[in-house]
Protein backbone atom coordinates (compact mmCIF):
# COMPACT_ATOMS: atom_id res chain seq x y z
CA UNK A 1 0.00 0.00 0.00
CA UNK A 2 1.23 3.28 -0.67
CA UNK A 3 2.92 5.99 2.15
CA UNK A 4 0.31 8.49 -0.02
CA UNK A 5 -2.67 7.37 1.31
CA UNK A 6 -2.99 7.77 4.70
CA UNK A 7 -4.03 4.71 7.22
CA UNK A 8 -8.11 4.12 7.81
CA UNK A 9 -10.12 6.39 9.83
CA UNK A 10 -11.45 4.88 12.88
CA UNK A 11 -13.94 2.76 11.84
CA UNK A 12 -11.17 1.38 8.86
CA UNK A 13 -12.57 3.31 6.17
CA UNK A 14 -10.70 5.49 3.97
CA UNK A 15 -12.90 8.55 2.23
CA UNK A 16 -12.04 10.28 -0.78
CA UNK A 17 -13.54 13.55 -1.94
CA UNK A 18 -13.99 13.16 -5.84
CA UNK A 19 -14.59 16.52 -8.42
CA UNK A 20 -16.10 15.33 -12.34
CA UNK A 21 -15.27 18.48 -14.02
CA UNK A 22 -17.46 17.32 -16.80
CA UNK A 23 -18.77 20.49 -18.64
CA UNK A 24 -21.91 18.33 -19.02
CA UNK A 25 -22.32 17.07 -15.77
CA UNK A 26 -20.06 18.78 -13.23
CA UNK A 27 -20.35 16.45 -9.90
CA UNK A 28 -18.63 15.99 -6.14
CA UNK A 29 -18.67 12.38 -5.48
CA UNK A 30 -17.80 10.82 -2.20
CA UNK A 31 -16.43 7.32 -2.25
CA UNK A 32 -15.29 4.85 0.96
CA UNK A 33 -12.93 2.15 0.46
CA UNK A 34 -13.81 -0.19 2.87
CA UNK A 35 -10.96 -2.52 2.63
CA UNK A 36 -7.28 -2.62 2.22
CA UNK A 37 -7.71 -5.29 -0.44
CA UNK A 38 -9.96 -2.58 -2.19
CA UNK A 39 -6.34 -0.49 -2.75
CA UNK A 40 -4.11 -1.96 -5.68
CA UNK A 41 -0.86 0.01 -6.87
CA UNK A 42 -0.19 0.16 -10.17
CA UNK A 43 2.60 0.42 -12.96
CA UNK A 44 3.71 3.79 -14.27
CA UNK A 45 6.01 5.01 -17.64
CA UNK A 46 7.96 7.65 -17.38
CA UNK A 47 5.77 9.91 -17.92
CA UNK A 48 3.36 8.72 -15.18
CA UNK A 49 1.00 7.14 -17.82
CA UNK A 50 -0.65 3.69 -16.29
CA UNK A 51 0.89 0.82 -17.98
CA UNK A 52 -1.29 -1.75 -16.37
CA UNK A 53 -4.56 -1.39 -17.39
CA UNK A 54 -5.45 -5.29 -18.52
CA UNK A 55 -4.72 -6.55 -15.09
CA UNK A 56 -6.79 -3.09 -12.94
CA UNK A 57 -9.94 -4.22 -14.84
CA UNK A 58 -9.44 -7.97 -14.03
CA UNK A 59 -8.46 -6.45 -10.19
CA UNK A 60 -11.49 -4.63 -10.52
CA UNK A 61 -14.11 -7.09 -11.70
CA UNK A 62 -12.76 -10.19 -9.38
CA UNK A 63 -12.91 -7.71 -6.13
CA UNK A 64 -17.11 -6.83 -7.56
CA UNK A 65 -17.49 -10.66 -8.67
CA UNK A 66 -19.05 -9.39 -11.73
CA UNK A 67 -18.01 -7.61 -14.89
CA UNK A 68 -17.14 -4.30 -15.17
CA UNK A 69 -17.23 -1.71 -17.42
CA UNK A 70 -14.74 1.05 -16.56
CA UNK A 71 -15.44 4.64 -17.79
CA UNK A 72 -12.86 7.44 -16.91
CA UNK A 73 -14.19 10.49 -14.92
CA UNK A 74 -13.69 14.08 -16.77
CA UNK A 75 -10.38 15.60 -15.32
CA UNK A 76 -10.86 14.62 -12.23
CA UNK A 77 -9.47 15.88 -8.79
CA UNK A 78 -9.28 13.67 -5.59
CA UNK A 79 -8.61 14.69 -2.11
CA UNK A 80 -8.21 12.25 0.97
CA UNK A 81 -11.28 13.02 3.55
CA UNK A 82 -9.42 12.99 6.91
CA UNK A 83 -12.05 13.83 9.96
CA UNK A 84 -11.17 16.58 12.32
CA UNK A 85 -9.77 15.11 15.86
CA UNK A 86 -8.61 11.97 14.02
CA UNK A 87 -5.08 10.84 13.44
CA UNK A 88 -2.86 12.65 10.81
């Protein structure tokens, strides 16, 4: 697991804060990962491209038990949700 992400909140949850900047359909999302096994690292060029995009949807659809159909979110930023009088 990456030092980037931060450990669990208390109840073993991490949050992320999610912006779409879709022109179309502008959103905030909020997503939990509810399990460490639910946090894969992945393979980057250079460039910091993702080379390992066969084996992230074949991650993705064993960890659902169905398949998937992945579509990318417009320019999106992320931020980790850390709650106030919780560990850094």
């Amino acid at each position: 697991m990456s030092h980037i992400i931060p450990p669990p909140g208390p109840a073993g949850i991490w949050r992320l804060l999610i912006l779409s900047r879709d022109p179309q359909d502008p959103a905030w999302l909020l997503a939990a990962i509810t399990s460490p096994a639910h946090i894969r690292p992945t393979v980057l060029d250079p460039i910091g491209r993702y080379q390992d995009w066969p084996l992230v949807t074949t991650w993705t659809a064993a960890r659902l038990g169905e398949h998937v159909e992945l579509t990318p979110v417009t320019d999106p930023l992320v931020w980790t949700i850390r709650l106030k009088g919780s560990r850094p």
